[in-house]
N, C-alpha and C. Protein backbone atom coordinates (compact mmCIF):
# COMPACT_ATOMS: atom_id res chain seq x y z
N UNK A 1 -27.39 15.24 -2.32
CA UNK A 1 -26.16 14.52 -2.06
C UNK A 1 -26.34 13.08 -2.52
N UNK A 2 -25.62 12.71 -3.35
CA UNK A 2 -25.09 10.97 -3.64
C UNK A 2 -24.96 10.40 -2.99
N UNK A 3 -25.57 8.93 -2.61
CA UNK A 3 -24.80 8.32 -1.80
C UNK A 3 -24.81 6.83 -2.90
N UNK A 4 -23.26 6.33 -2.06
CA UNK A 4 -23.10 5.17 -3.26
C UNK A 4 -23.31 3.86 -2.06
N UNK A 5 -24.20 2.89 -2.61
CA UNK A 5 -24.53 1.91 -1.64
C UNK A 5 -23.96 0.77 -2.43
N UNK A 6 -23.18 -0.16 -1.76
CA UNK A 6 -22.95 -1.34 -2.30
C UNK A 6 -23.22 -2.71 -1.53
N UNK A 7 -23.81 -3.51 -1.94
CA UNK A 7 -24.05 -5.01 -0.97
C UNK A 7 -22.88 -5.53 -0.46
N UNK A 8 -23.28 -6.09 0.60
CA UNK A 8 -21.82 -6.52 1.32
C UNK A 8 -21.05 -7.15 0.53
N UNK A 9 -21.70 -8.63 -0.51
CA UNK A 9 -20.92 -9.11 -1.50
C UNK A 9 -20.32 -8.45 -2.34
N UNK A 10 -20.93 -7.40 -2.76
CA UNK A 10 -20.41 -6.50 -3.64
C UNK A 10 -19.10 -5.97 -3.14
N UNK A 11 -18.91 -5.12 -2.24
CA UNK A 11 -18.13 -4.86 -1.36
C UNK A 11 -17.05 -5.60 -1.08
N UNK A 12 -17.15 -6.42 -0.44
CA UNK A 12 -16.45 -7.50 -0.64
C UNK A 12 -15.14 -7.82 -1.58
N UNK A 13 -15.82 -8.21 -2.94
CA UNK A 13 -15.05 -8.22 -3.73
C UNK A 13 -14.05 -7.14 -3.85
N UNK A 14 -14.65 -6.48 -4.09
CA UNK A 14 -13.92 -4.72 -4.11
C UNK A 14 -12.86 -4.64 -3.53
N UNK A 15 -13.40 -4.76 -2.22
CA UNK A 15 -12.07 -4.98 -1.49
C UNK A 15 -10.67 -5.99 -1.30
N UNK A 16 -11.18 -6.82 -1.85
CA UNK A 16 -10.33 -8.22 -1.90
C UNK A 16 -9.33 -8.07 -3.16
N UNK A 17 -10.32 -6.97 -3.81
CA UNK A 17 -9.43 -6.67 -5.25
C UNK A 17 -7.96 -6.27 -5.71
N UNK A 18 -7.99 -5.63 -4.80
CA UNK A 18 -6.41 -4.85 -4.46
C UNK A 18 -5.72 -5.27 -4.41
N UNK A 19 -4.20 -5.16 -5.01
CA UNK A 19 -2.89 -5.41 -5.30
C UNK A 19 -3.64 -7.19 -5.78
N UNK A 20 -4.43 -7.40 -6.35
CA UNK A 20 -4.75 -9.12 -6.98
C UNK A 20 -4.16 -9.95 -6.10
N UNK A 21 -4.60 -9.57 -4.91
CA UNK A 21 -4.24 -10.75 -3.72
C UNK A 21 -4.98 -10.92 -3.02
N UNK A 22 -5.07 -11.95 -1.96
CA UNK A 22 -5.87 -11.69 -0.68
C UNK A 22 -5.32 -10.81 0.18
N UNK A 23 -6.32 -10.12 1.15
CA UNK A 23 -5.85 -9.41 2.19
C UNK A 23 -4.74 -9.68 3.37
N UNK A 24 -3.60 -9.07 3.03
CA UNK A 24 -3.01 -9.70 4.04
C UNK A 24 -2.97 -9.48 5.91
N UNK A 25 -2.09 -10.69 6.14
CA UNK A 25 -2.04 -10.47 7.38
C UNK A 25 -1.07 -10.15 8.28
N UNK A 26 -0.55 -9.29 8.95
CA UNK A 26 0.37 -8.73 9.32
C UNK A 26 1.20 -9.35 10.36
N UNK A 27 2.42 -10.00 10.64
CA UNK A 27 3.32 -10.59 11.57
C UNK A 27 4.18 -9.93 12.30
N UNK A 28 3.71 -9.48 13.42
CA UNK A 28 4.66 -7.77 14.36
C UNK A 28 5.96 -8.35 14.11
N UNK A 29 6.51 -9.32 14.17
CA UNK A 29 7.71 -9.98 13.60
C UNK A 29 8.67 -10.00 12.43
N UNK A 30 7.66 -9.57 11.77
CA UNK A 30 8.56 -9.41 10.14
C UNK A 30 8.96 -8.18 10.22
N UNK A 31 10.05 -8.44 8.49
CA UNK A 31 10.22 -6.59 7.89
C UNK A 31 8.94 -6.05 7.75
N UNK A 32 9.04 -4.36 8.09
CA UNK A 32 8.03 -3.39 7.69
C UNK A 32 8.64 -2.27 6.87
N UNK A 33 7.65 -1.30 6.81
CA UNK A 33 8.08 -0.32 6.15
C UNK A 33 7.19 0.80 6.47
N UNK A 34 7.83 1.92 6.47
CA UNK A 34 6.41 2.75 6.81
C UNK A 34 6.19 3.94 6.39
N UNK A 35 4.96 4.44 6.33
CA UNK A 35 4.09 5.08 4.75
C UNK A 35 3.83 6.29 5.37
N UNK A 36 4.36 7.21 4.87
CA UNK A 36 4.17 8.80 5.57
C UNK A 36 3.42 10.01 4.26
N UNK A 37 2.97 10.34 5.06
CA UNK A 37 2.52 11.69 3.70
C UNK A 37 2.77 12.86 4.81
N UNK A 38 3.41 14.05 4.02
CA UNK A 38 3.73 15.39 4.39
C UNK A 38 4.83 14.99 6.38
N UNK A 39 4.87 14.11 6.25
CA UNK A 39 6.08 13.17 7.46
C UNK A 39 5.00 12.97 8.58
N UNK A 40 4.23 12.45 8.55
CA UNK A 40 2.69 12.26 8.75
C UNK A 40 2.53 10.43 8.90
N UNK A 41 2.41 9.57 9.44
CA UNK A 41 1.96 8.18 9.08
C UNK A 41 0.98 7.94 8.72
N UNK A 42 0.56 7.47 7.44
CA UNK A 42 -0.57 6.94 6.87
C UNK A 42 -0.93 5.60 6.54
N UNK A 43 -2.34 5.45 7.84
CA UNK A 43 -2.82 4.20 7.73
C UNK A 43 -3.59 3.44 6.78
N UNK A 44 -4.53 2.64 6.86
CA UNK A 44 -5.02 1.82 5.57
C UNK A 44 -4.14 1.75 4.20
N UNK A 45 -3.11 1.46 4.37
CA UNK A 45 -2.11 1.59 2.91
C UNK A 45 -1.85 0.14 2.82
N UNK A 46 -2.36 -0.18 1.45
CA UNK A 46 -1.70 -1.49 1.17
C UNK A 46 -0.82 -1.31 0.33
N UNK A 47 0.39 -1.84 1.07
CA UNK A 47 1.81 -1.79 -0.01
C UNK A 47 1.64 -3.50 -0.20
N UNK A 48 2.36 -3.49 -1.75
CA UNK A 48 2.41 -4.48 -2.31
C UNK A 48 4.04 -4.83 -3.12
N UNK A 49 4.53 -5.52 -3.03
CA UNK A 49 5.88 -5.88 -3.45
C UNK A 49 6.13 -6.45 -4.60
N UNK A 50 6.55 -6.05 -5.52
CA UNK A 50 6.98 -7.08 -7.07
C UNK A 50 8.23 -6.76 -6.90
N UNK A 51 8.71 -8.09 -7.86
CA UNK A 51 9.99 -8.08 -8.21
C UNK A 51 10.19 -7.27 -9.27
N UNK A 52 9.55 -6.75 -10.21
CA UNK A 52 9.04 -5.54 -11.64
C UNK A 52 8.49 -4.63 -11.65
N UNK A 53 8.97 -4.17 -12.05
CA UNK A 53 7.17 -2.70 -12.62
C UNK A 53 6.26 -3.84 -12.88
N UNK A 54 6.39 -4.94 -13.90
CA UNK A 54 5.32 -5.64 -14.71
C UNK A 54 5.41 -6.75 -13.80
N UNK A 55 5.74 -7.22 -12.62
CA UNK A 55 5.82 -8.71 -11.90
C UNK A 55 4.54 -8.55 -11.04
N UNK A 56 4.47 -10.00 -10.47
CA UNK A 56 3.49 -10.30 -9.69
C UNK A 56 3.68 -9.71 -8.36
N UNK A 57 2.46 -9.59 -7.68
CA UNK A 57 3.38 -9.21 -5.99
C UNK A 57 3.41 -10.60 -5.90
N UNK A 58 4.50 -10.37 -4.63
CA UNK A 58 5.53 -11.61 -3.97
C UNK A 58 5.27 -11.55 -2.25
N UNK A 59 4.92 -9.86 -2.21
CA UNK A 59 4.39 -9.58 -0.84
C UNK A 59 3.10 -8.59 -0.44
N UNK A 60 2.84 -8.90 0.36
CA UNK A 60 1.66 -7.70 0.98
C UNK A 60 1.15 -7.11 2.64
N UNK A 61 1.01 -6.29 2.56
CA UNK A 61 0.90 -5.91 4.26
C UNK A 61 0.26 -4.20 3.94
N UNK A 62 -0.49 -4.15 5.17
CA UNK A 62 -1.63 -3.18 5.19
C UNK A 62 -0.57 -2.03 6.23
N UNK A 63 -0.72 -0.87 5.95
CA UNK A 63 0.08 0.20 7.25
C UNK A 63 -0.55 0.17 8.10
N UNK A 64 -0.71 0.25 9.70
CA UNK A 64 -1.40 0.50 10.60
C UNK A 64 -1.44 2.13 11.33
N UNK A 65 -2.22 2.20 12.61
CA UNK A 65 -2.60 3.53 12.54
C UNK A 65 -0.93 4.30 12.69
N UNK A 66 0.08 3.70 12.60
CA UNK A 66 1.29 4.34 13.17
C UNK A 66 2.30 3.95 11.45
N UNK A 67 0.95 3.99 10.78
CA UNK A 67 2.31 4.10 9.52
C UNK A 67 2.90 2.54 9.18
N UNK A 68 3.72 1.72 9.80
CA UNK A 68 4.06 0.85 9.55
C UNK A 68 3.08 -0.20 8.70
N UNK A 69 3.79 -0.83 7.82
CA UNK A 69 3.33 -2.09 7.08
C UNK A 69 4.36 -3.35 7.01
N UNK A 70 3.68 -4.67 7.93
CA UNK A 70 4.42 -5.67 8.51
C UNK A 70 4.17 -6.45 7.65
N UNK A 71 5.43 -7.28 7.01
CA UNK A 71 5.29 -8.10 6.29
C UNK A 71 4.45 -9.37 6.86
N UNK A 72 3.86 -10.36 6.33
CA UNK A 72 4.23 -11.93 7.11
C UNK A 72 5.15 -12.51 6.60
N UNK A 73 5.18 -12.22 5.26
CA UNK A 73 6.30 -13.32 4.63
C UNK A 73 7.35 -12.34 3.38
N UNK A 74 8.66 -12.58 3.24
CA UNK A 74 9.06 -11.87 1.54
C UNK A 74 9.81 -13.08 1.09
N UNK A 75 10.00 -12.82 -0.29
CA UNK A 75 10.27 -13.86 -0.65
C UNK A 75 11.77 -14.06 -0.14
N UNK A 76 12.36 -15.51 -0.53
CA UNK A 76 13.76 -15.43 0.06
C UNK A 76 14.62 -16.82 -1.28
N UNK A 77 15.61 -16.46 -1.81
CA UNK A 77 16.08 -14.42 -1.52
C UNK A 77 14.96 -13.42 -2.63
N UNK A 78 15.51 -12.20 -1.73
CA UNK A 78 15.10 -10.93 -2.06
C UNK A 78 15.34 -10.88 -3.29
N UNK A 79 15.10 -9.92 -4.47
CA UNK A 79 15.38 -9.67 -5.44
C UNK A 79 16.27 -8.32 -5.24
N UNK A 80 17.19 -7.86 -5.82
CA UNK A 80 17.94 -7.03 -5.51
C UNK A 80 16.96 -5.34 -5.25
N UNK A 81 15.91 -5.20 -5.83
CA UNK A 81 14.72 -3.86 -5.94
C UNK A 81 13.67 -4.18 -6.00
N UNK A 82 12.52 -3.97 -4.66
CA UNK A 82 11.51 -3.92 -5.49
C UNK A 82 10.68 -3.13 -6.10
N UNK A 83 10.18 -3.20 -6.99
CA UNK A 83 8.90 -1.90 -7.61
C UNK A 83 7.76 -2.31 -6.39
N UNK A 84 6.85 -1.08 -6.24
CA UNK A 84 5.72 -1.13 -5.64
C UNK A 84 4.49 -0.37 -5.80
N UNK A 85 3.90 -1.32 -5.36
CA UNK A 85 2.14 -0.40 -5.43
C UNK A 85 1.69 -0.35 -4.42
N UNK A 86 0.76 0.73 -4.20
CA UNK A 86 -0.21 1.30 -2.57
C UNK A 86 -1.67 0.96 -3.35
N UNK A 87 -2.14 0.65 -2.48
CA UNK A 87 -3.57 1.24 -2.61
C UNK A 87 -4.32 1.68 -1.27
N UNK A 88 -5.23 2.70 -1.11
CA UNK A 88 -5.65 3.00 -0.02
C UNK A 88 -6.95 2.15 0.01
N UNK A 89 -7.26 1.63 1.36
CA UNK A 89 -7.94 0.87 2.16
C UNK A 89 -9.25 1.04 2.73
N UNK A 90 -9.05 2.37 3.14
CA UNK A 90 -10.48 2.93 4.03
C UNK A 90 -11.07 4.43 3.61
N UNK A 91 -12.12 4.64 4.17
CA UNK A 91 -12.67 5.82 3.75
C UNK A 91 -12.34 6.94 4.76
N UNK A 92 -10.73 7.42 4.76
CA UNK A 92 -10.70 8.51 5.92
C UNK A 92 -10.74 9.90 5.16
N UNK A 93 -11.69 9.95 4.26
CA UNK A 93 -11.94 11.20 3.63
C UNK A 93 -10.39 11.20 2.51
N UNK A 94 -10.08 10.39 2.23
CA UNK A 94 -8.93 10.85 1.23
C UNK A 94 -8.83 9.47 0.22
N UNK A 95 -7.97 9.65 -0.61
CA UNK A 95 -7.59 8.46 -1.58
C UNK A 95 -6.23 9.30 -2.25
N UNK A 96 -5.40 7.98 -2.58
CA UNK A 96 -4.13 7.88 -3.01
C UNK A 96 -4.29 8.36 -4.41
N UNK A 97 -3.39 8.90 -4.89
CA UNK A 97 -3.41 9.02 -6.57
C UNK A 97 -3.28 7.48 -7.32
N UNK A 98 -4.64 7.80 -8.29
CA UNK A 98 -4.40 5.89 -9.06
C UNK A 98 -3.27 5.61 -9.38
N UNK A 99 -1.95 6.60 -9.89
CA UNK A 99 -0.50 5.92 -10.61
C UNK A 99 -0.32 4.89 -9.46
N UNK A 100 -0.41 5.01 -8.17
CA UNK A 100 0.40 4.31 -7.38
C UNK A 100 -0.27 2.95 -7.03
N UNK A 101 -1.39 2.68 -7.96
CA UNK A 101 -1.81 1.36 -7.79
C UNK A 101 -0.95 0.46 -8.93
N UNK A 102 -0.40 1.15 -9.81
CA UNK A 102 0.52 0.02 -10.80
C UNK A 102 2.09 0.42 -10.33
N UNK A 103 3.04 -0.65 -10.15
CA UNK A 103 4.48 -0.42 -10.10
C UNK A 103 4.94 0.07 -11.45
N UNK A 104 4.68 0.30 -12.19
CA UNK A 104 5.55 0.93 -13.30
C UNK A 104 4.86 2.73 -13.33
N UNK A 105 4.18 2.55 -13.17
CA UNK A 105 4.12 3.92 -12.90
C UNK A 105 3.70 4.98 -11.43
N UNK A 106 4.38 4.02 -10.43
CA UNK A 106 4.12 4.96 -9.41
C UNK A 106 5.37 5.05 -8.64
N UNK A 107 6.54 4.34 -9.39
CA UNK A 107 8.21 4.43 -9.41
C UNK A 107 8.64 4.66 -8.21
N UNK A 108 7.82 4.22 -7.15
CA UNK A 108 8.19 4.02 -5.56
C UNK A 108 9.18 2.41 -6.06
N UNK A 109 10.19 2.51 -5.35
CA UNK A 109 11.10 1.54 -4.69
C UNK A 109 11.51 1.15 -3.75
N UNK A 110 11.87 0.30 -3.58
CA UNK A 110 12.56 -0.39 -1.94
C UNK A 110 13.82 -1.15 -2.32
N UNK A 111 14.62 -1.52 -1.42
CA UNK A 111 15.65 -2.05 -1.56
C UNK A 111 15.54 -2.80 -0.46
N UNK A 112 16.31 -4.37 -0.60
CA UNK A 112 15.32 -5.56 0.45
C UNK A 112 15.56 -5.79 1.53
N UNK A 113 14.46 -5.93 2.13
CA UNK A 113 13.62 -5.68 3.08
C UNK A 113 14.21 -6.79 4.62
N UNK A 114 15.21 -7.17 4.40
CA UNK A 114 15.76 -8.20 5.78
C UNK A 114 17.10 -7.28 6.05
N UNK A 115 17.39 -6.30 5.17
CA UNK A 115 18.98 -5.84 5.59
C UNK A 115 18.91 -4.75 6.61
N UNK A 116 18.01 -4.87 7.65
CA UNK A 116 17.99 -3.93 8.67
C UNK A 116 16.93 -3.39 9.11
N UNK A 117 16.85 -1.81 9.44
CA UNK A 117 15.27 -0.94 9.99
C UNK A 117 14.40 -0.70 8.85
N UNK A 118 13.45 -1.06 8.90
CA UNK A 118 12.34 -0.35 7.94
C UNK A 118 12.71 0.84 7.35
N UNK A 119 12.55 0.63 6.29
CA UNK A 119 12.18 2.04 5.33
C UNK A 119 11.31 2.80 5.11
N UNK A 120 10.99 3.57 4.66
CA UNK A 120 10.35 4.88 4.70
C UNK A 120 9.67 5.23 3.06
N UNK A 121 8.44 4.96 2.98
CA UNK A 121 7.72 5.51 1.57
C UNK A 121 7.02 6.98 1.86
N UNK A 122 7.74 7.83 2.06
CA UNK A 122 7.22 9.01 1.71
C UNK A 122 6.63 9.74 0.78
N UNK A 123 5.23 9.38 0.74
CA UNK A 123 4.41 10.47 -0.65
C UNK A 123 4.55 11.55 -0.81
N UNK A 124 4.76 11.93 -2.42
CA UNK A 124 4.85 13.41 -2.27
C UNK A 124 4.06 13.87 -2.33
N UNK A 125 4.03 15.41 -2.35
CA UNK A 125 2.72 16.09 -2.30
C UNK A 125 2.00 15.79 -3.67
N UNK A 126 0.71 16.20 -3.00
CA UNK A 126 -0.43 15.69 -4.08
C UNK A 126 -0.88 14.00 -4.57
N UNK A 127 0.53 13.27 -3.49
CA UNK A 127 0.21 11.64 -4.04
C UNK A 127 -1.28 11.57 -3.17
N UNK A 128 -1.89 12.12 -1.97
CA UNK A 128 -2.78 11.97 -1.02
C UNK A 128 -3.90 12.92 -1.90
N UNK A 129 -5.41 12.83 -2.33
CA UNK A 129 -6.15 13.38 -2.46
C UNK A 129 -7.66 13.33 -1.47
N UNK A 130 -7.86 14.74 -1.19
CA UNK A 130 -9.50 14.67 0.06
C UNK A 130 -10.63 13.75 -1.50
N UNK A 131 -11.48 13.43 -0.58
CA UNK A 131 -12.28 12.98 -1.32
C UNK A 131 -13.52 14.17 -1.48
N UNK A 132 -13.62 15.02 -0.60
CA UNK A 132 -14.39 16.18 -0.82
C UNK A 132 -13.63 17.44 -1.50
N UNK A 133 -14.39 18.30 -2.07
CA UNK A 133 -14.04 19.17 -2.96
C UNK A 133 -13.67 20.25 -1.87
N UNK A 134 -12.64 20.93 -2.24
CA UNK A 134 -12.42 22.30 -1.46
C UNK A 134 -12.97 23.06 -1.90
N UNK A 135 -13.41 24.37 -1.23
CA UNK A 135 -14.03 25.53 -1.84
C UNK A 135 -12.99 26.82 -1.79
């Protein structure tokens, strides 16, 4: 069996890497949104907000164990759509399909995020992969 060891610095980075931001921090106060697979809530999800397929994020927030991802801040004003990217966070035996780390090709949308209840990013099947092989 493999095992992959990385130094904390190493690590580190890695992690910080995602959506090219710092990690954000979540405000129970803000808009959320929340991240379901098979109608399921899925935690460690970093959603990330552009105004483009090709734009910068503008926002970021991690899902918690109940699915939701709390903004701290969006921009204001909203842009009329945003494109978005996930990336998964932790090692709960699974990982996201890579399309959904770029907004142009993982064609999840939102529509903005102050006009009411949270929305709903439902993955479809197969967006969730085990990290172990089935037999």
């Amino acid at each position: 069996m493999r095992v992959l060891s990385l130094s904390l610095p190493a690590l580190l980075v890695f992690v910080a890497a995602g959506c090219e931001g710092d990690l954000p921090v979540s405000d129970p106060n803000g808009p959320s949104v929340l991240v379901t697979y098979q109608s399921q809530p899925l935690a460690d999800v970093q959603v990330c907000l552009h105004e483009s397929a090709s734009g910068p994020v503008l926002a970021q927030a991690v899902s918690a164990a109940d699915g939701q991802a709390t903004f701290r801040e969006i921009p204001a004003p909203e842009p009329s759509e945003y494109s978005v990217s996930l990336q998964s966070l932790s090692d709960g035996g699974w990982i996201l399909d890579p399309k959904y780390t770029n907004p142009a090709k993982s064609l999840v949308r939102l529509a903005p995020l102050g006009d009411g209840d949270p929305q709903t990013i439902e993955l479809p099947r197969g967006a969730v992969r085990p990290l172990t092989r089935t037999r």
